[in-house]
C-alpha atoms as a PDB file:
ATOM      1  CA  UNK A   1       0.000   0.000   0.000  1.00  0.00           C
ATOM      2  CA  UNK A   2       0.940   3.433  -0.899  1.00  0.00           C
ATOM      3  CA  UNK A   3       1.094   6.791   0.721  1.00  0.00           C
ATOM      4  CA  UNK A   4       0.916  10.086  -1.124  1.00  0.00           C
ATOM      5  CA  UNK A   5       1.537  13.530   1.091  1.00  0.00           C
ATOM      6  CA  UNK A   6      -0.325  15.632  -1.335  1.00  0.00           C
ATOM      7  CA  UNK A   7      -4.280  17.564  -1.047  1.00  0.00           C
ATOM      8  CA  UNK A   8      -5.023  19.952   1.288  1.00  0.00           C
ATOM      9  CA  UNK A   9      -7.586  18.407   3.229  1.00  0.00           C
ATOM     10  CA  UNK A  10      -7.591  15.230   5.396  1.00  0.00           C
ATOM     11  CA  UNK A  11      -9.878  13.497   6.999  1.00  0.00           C
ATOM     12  CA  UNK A  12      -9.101  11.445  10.278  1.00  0.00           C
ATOM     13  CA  UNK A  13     -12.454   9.802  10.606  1.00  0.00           C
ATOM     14  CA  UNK A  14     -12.565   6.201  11.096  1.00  0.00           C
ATOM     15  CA  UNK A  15      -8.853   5.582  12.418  1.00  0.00           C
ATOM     16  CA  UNK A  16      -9.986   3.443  15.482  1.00  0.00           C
ATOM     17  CA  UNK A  17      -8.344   0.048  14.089  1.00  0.00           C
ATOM     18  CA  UNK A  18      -5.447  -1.387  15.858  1.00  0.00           C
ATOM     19  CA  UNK A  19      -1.926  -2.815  15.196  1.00  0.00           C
ATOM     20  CA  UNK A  20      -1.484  -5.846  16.908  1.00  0.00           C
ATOM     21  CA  UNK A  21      -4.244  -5.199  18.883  1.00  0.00           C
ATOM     22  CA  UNK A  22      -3.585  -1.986  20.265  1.00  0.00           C
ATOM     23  CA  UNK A  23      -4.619   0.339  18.065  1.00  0.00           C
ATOM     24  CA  UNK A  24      -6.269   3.387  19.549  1.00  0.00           C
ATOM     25  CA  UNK A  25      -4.728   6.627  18.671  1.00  0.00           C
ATOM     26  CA  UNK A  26      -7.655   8.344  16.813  1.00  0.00           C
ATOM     27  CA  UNK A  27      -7.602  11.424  19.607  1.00  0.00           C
ATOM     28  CA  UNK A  28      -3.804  11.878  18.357  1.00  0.00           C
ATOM     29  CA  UNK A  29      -4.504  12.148  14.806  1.00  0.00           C
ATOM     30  CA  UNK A  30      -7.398  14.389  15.753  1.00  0.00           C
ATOM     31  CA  UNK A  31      -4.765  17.065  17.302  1.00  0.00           C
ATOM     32  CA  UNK A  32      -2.331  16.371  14.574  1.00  0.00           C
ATOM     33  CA  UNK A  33      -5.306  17.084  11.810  1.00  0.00           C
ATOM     34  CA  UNK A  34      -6.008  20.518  13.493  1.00  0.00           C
ATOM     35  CA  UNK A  35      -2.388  21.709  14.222  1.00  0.00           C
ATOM     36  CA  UNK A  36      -1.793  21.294  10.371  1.00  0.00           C
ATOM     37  CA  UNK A  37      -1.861  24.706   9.668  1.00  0.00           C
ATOM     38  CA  UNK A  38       0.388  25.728  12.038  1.00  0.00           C
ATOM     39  CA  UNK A  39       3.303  23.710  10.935  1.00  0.00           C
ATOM     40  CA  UNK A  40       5.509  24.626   7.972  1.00  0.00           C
ATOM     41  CA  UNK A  41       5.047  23.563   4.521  1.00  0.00           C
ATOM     42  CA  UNK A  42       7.395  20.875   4.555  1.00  0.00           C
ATOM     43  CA  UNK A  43       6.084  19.710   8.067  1.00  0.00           C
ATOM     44  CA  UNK A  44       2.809  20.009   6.701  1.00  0.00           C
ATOM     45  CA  UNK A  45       3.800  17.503   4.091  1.00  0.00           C
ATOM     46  CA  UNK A  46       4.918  14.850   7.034  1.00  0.00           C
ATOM     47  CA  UNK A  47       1.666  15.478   8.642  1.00  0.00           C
ATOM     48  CA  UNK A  48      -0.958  14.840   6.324  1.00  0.00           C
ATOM     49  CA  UNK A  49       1.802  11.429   5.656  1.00  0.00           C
ATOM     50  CA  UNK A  50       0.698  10.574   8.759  1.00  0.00           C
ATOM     51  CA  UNK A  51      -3.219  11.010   8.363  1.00  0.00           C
ATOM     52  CA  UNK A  52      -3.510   9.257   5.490  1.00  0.00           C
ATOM     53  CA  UNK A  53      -1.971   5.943   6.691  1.00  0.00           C
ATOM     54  CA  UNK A  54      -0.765   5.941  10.590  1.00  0.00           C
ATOM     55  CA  UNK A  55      -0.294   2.381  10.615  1.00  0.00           C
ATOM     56  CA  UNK A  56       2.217   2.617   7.732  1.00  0.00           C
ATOM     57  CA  UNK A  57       4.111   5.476   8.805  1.00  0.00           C
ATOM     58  CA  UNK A  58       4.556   4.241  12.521  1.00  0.00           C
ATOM     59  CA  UNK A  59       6.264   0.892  10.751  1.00  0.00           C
ATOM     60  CA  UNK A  60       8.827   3.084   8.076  1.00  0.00           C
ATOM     61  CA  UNK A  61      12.027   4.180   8.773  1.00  0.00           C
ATOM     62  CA  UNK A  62      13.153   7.986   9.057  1.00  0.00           C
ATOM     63  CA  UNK A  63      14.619   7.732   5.541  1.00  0.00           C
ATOM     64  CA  UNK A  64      11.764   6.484   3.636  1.00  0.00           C
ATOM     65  CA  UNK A  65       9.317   8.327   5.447  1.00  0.00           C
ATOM     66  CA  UNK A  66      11.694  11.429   4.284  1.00  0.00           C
ATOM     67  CA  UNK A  67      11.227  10.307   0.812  1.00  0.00           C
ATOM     68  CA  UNK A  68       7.601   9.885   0.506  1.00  0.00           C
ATOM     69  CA  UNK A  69       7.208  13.488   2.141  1.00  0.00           C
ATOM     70  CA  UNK A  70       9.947  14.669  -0.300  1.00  0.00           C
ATOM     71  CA  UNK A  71      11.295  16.411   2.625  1.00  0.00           C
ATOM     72  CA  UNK A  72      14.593  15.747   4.280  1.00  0.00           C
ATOM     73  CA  UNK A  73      15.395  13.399   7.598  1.00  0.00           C
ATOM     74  CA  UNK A  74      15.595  16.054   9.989  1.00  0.00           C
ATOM     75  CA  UNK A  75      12.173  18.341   8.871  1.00  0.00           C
ATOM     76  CA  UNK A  76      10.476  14.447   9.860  1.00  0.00           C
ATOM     77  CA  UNK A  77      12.017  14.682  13.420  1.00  0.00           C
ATOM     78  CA  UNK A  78      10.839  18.240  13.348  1.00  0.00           C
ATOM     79  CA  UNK A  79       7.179  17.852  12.572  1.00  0.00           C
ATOM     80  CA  UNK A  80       7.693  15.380  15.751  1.00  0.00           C
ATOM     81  CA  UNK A  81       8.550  17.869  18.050  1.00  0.00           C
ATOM     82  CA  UNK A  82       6.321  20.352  16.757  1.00  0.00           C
ATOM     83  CA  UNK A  83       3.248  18.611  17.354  1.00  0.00           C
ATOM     84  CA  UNK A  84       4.662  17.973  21.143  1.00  0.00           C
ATOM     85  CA  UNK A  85       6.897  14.733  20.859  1.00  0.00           C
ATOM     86  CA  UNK A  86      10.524  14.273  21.997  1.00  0.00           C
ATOM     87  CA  UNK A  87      11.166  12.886  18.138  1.00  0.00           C
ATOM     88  CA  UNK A  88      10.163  10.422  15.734  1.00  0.00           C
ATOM     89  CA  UNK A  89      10.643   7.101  18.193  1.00  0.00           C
ATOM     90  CA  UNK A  90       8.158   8.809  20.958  1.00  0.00           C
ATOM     91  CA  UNK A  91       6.085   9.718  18.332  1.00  0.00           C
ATOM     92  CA  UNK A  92       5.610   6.507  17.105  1.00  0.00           C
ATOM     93  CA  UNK A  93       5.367   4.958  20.219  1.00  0.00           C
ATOM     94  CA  UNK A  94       2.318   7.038  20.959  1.00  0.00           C
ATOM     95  CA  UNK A  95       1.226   6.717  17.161  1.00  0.00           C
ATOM     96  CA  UNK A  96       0.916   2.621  17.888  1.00  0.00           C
ATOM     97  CA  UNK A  97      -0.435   3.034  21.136  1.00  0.00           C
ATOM     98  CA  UNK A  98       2.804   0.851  22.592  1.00  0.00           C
ATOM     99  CA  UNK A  99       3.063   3.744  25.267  1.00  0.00           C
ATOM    100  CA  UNK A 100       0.148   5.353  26.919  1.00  0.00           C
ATOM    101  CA  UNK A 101      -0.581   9.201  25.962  1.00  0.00           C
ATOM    102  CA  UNK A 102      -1.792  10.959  28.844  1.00  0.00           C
ATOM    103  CA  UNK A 103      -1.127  11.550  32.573  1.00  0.00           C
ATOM    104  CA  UNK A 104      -4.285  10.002  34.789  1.00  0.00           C
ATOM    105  CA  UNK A 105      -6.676  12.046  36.359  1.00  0.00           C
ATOM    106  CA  UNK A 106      -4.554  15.669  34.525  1.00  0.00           C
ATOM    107  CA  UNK A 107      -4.621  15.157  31.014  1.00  0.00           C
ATOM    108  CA  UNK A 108      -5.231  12.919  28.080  1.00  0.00           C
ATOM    109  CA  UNK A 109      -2.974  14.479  25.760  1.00  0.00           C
ATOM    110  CA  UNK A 110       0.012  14.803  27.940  1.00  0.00           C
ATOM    111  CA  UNK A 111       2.741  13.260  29.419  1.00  0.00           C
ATOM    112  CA  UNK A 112       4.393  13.078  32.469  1.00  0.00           C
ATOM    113  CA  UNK A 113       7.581  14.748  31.247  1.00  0.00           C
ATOM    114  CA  UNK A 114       6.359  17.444  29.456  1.00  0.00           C
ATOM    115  CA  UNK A 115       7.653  20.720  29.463  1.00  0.00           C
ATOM    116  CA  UNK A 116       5.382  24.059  29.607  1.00  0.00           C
ATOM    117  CA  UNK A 117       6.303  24.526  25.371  1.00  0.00           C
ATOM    118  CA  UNK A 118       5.070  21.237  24.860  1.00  0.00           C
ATOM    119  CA  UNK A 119       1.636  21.257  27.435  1.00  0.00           C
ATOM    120  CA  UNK A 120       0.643  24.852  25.519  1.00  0.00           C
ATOM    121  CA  UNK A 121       1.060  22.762  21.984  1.00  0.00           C
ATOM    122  CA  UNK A 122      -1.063  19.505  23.012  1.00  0.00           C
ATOM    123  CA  UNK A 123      -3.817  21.734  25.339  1.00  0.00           C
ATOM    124  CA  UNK A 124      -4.018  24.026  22.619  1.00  0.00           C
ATOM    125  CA  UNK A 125      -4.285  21.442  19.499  1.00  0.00           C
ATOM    126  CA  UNK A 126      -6.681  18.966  21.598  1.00  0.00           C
ATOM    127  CA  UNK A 127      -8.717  21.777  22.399  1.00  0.00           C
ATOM    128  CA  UNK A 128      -8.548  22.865  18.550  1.00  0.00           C
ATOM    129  CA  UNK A 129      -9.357  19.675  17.195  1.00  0.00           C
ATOM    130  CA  UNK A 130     -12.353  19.083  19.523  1.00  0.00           C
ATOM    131  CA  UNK A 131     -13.902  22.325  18.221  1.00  0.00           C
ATOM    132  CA  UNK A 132     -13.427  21.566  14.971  1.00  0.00           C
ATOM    133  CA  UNK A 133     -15.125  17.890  15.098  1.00  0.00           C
ATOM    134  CA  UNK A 134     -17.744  19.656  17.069  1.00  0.00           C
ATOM    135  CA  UNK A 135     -18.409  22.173  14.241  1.00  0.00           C
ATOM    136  CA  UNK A 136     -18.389  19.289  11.494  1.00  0.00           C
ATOM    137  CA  UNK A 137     -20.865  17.023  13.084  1.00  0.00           C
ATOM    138  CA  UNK A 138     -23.277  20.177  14.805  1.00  0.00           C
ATOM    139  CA  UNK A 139     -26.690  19.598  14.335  1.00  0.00           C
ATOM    140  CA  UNK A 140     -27.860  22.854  13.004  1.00  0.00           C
ATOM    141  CA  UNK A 141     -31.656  22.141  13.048  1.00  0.00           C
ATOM    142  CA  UNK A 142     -31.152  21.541  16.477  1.00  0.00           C
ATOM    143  CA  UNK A 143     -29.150  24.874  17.326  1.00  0.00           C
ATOM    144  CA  UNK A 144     -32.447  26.302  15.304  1.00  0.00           C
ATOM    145  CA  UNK A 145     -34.701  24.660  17.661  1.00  0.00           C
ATOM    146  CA  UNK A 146     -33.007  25.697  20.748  1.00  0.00           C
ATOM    147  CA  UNK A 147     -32.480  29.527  19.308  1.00  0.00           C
ATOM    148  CA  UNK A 148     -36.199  29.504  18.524  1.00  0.00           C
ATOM    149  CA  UNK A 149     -37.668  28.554  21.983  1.00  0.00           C
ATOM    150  CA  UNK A 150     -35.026  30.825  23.661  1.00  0.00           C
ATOM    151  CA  UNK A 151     -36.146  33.678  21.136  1.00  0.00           C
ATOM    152  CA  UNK A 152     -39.909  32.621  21.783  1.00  0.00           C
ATOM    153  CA  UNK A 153     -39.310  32.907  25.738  1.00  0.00           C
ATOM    154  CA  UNK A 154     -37.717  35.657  25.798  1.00  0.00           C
ATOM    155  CA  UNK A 155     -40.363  37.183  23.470  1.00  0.00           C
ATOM    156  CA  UNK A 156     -43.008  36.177  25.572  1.00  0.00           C
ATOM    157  CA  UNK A 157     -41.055  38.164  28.992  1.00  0.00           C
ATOM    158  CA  UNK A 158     -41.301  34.391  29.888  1.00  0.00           C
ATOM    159  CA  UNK A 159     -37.929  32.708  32.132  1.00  0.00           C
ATOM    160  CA  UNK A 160     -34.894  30.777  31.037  1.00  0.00           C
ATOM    161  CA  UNK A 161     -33.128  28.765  34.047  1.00  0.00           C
ATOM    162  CA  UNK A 162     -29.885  27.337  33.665  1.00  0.00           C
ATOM    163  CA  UNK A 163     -29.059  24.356  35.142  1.00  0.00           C
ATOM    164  CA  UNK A 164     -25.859  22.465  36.102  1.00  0.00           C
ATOM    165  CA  UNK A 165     -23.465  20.717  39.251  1.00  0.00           C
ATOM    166  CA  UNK A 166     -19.873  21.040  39.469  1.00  0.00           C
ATOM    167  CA  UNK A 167     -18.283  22.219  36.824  1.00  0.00           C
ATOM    168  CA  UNK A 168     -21.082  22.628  34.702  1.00  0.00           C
ATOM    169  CA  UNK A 169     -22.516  25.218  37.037  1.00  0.00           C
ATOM    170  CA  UNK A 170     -20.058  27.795  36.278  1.00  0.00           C
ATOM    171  CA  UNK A 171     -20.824  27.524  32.980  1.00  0.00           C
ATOM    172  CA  UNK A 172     -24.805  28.044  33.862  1.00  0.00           C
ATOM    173  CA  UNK A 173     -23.693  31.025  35.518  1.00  0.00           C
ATOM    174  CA  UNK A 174     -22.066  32.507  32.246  1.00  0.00           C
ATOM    175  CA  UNK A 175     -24.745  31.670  30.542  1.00  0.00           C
ATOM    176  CA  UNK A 176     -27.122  33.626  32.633  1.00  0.00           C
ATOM    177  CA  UNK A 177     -25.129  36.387  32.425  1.00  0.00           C
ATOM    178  CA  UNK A 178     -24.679  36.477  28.685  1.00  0.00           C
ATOM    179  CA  UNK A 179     -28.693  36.458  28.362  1.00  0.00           C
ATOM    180  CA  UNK A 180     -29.342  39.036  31.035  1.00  0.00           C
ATOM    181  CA  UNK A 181     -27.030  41.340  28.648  1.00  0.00           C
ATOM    182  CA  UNK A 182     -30.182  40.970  26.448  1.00  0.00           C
ATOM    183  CA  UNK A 183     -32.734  41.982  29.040  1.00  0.00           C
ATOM    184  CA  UNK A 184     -34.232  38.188  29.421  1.00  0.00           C
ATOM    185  CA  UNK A 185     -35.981  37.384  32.310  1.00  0.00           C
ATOM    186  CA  UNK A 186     -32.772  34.427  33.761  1.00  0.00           C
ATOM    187  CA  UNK A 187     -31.689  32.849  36.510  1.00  0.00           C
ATOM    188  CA  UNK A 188     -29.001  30.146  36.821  1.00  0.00           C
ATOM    189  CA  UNK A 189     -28.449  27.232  39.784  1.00  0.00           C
ATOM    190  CA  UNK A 190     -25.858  25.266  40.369  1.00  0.00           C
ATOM    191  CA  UNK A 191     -27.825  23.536  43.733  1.00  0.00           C
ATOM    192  CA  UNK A 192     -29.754  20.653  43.465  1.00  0.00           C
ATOM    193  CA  UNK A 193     -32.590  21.719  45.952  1.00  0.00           C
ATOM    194  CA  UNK A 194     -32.360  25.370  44.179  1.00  0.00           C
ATOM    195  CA  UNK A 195     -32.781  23.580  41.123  1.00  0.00           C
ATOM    196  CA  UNK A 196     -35.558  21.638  42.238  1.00  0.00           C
ATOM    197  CA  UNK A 197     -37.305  24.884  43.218  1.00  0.00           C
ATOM    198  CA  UNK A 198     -36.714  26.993  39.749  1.00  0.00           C
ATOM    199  CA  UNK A 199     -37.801  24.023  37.927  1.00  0.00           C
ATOM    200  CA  UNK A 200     -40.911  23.594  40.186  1.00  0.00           C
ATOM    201  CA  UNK A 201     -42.399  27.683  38.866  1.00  0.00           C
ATOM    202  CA  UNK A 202     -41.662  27.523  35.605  1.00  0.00           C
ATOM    203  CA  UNK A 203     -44.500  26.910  33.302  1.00  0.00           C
ATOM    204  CA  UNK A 204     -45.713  27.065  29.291  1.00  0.00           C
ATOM    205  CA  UNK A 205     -43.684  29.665  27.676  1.00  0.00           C
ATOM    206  CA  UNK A 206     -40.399  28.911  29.626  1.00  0.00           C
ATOM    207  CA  UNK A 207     -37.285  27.767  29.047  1.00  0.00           C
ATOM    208  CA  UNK A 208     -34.679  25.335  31.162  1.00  0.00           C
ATOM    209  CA  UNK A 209     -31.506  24.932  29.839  1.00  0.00           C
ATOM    210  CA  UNK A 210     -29.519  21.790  31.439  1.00  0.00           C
ATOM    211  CA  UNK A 211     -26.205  21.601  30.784  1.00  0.00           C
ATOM    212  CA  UNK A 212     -24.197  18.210  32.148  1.00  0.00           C
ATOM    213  CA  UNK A 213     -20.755  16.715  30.110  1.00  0.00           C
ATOM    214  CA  UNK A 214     -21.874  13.170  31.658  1.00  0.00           C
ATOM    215  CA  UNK A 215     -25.913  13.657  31.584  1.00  0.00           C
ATOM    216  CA  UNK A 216     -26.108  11.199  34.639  1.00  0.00           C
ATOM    217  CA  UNK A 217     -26.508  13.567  37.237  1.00  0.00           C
ATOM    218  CA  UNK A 218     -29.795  12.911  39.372  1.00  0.00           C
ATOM    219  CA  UNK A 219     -30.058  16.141  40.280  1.00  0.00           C
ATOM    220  CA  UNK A 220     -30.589  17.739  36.391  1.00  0.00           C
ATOM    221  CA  UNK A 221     -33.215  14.476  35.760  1.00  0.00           C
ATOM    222  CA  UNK A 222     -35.360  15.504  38.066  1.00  0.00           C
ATOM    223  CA  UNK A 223     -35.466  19.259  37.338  1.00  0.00           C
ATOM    224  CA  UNK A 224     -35.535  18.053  33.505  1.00  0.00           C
ATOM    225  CA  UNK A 225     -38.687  16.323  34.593  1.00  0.00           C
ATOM    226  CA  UNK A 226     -39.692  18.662  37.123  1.00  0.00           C
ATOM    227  CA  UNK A 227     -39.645  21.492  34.460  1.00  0.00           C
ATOM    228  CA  UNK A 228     -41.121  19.629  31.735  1.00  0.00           C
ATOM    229  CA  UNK A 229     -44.423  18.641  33.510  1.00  0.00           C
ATOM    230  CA  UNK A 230     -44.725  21.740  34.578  1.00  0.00           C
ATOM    231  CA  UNK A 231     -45.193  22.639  30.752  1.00  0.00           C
ATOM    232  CA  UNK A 232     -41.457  24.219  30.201  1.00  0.00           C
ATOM    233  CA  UNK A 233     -39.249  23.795  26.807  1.00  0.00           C
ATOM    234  CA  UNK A 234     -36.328  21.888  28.141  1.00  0.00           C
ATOM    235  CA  UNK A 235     -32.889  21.979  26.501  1.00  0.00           C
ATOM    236  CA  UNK A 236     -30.304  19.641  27.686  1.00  0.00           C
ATOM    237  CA  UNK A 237     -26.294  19.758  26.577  1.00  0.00           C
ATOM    238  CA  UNK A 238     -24.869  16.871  27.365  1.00  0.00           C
ATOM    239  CA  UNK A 239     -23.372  13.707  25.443  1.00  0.00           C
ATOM    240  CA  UNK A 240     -25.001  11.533  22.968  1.00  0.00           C
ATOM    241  CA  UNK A 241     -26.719   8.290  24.685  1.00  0.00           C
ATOM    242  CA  UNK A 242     -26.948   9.546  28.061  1.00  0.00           C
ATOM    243  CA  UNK A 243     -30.379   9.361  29.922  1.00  0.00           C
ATOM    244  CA  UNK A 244     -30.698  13.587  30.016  1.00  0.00           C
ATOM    245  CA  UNK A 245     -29.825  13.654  26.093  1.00  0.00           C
ATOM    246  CA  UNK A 246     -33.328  11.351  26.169  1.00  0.00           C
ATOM    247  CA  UNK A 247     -35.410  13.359  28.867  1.00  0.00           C
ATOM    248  CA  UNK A 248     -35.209  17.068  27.418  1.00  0.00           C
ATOM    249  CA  UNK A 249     -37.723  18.198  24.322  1.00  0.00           C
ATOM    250  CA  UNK A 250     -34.281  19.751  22.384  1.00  0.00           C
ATOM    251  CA  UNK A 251     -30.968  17.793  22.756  1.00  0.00           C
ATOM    252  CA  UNK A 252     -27.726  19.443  21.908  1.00  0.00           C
ATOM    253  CA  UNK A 253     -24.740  17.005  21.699  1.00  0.00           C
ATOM    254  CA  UNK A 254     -21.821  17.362  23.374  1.00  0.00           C
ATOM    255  CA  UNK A 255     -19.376  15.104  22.396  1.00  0.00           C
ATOM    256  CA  UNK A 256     -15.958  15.114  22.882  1.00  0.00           C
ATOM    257  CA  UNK A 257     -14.617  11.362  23.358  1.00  0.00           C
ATOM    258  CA  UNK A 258     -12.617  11.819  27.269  1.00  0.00           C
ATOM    259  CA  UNK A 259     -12.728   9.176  29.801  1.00  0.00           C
ATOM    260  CA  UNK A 260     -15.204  10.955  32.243  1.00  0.00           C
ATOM    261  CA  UNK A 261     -14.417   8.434  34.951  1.00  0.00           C
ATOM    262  CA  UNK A 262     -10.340   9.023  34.462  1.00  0.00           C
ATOM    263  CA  UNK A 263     -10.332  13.220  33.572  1.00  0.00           C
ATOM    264  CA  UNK A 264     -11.720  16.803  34.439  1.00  0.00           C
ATOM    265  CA  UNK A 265     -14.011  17.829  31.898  1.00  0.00           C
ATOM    266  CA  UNK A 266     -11.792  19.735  30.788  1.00  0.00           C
ATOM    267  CA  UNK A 267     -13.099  20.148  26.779  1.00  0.00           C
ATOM    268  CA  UNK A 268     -16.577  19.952  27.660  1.00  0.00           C
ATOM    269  CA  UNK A 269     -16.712  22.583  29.750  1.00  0.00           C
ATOM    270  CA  UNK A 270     -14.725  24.987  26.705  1.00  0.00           C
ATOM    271  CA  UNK A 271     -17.894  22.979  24.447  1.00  0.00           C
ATOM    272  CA  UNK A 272     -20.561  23.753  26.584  1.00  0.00           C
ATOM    273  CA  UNK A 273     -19.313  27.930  26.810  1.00  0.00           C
ATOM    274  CA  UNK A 274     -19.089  27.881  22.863  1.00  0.00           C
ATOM    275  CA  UNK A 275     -22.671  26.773  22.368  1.00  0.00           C
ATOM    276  CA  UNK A 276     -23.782  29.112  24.362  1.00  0.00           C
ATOM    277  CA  UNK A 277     -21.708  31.826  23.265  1.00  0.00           C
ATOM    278  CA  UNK A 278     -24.184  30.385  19.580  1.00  0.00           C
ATOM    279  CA  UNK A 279     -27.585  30.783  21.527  1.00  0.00           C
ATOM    280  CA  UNK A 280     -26.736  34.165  22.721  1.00  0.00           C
ATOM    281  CA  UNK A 281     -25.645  35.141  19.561  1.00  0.00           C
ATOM    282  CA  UNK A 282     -28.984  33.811  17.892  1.00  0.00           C
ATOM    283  CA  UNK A 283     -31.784  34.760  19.811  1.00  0.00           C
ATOM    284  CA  UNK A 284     -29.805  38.036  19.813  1.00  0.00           C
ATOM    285  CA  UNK A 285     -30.004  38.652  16.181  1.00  0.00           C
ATOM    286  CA  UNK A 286     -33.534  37.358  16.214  1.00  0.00           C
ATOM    287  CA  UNK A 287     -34.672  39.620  18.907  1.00  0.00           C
ATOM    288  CA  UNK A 288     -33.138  42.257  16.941  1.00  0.00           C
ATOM    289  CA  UNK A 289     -34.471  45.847  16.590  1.00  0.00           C
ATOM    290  CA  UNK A 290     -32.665  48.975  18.156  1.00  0.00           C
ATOM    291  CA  UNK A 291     -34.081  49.062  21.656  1.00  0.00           C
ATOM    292  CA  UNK A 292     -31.786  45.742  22.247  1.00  0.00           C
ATOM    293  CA  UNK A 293     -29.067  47.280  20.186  1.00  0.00           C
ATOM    294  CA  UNK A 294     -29.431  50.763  22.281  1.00  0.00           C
ATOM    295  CA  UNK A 295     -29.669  48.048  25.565  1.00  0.00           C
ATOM    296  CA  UNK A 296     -26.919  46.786  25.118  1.00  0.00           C
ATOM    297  CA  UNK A 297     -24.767  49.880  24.044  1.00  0.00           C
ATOM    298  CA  UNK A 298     -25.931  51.657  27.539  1.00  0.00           C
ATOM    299  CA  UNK A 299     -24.730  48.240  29.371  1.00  0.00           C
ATOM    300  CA  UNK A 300     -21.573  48.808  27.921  1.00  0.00           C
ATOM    301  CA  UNK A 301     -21.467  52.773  28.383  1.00  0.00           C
ATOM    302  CA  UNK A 302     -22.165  51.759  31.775  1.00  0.00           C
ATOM    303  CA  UNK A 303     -19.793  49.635  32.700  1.00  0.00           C
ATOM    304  CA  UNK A 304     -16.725  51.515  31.404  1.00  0.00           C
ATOM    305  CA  UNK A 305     -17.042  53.976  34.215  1.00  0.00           C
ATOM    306  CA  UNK A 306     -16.009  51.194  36.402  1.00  0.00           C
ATOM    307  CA  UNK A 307     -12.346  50.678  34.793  1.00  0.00           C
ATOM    308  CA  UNK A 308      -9.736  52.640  35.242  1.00  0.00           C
ATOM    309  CA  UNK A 309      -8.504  55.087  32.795  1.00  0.00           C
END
């Protein structure tokens, strides 16, 4: 079988096989597919190498990988190192899944030796890459769905509640606060027995937003059911298959592939803040009209009087 290092786009998808059984390196090629355009040209040439056939490249040696790149033996060592790898033998090691990628409990992308350079390159190209799949495989009719009953409750001077534990709660308080920019009637809890008791007076016309990276959390079911009873739209962000992805009337996936029993949600929680960054952003522009504009604009004329000069 062949390799060829030329076209400008790769795709990753479907690299869960395994070489003698261990096989698993798909997250790597992930961050390696979104640091692409980073890298030099030459680099570039070693990287998309890779994509197209892992298992071959992890079994070459420098010199013939050097050959198909048309690129010389040290700019393969390079591309190593510049995606966060001591050199072409660690590389491959983690390519073949021989050595385990990750520190326990920290990170999945990271090892124990690491330097600060080389954390900053595999935080920020995980982080890249998980964006990026996220944007490919969005379900836009469901973003539309969500953006319409947030528009329609707002609209209405009806209430949106967001909802989340632990982690997620911070970023149901940053949601609030993004939608009380645009003069909606919100709240946010990151109790359960508050959350019980928001759930429990919202009616028809409302909105609760649950947001949850595992979507087993007993407390969100039974404000997700609480709320939806009552007559309440319920959105839920949380991972495909989980039982809140089934219990809300609007599911947003979030999906990002870590061991939730082994790391801090570490990408869901960036996930969960960049969908919501997307609702605010569209039930803005379909609130529209210059009163929110002129809103806004005083918020803003406001708060400057609070900073220093």
């Amino acid at each position: 079988m062949s390799m060829h290092a030329h076209g400008s786009a790769v795709s990753v998808r479907g690299f869960n096989g395994h070489i003698n059984g261990t096989w698993q390196q798909a997250p790597l090629l992930d961050r390696i597919a979104a640091s692409l355009v980073s890298l030099t040209p030459s680099e570039q040439r070693v990287g998309r190498l890779c994509l197209e056939n892992p298992r071959i490249f992890a079994s070459l040696p420098v010199s013939e990988l050097a050959g198909r790149a048309r690129v010389s033996n040290p700019t393969v060592v390079r591309f190593c190192r510049s995606v966060g790898y001591n050199g072409l033998t660690d590389f491959k090691s983690k390519l073949i899944g021989t050595a385990q990628e990750g520190v326990p409990f920290i990170h999945p992308h990271v090892d124990a030796d690491d330097k600060p350079g080389d954390i900053l390159v595999k935080v920020i190209d995980s982080t890249v890459s998980a964006f990026l799949k996220h944007r490919n495989h969005a379900l836009a009719i469901t973003l539309d769905k969500a953006v319409s009953a947030l528009s329609a409750a707002s609209q209405a001077q009806g209430q949106i509640q967001f909802f989340g534990i632990g982690d997620s709660g911070t970023v149901a308080q940053d949601a609030q606060l993004k939608f009380f920019h645009l003069g909606v009637r919100t709240n946010s809890y990151a109790d359960g027995h508050l959350q019980v008791m928001g759930a429990s007076v919202l009616g028809p016309g409302d909105c609760a937003v649950l947001i949850s990276n595992s979507g087993r959390t007993r407390e969100l079911m039974d404000s997700c059911d609480i709320a939806r009873k009552n007559g309440a739209t319920t959105i839920v962000m949380t991972a495909s298959g989980s039982p809140l992805a089934s219990a809300g009337h609007i599911h947003i996936p979030i999906d990002h592939g870590q061991d939730l029993d082994q790391y801090s949600p570490m990408l869901s929680r960036l996930l969960h803040l960049m969908v919501i960054d997307v609702l605010v952003i569209g039930v803005a522009l379909q609130l529209g009209g210059e009163a929110l504009q002129r809103r806004m604009q005083d918020i803003k004329h406001h708060l400057r009087h609070k900073r220093y000069d």
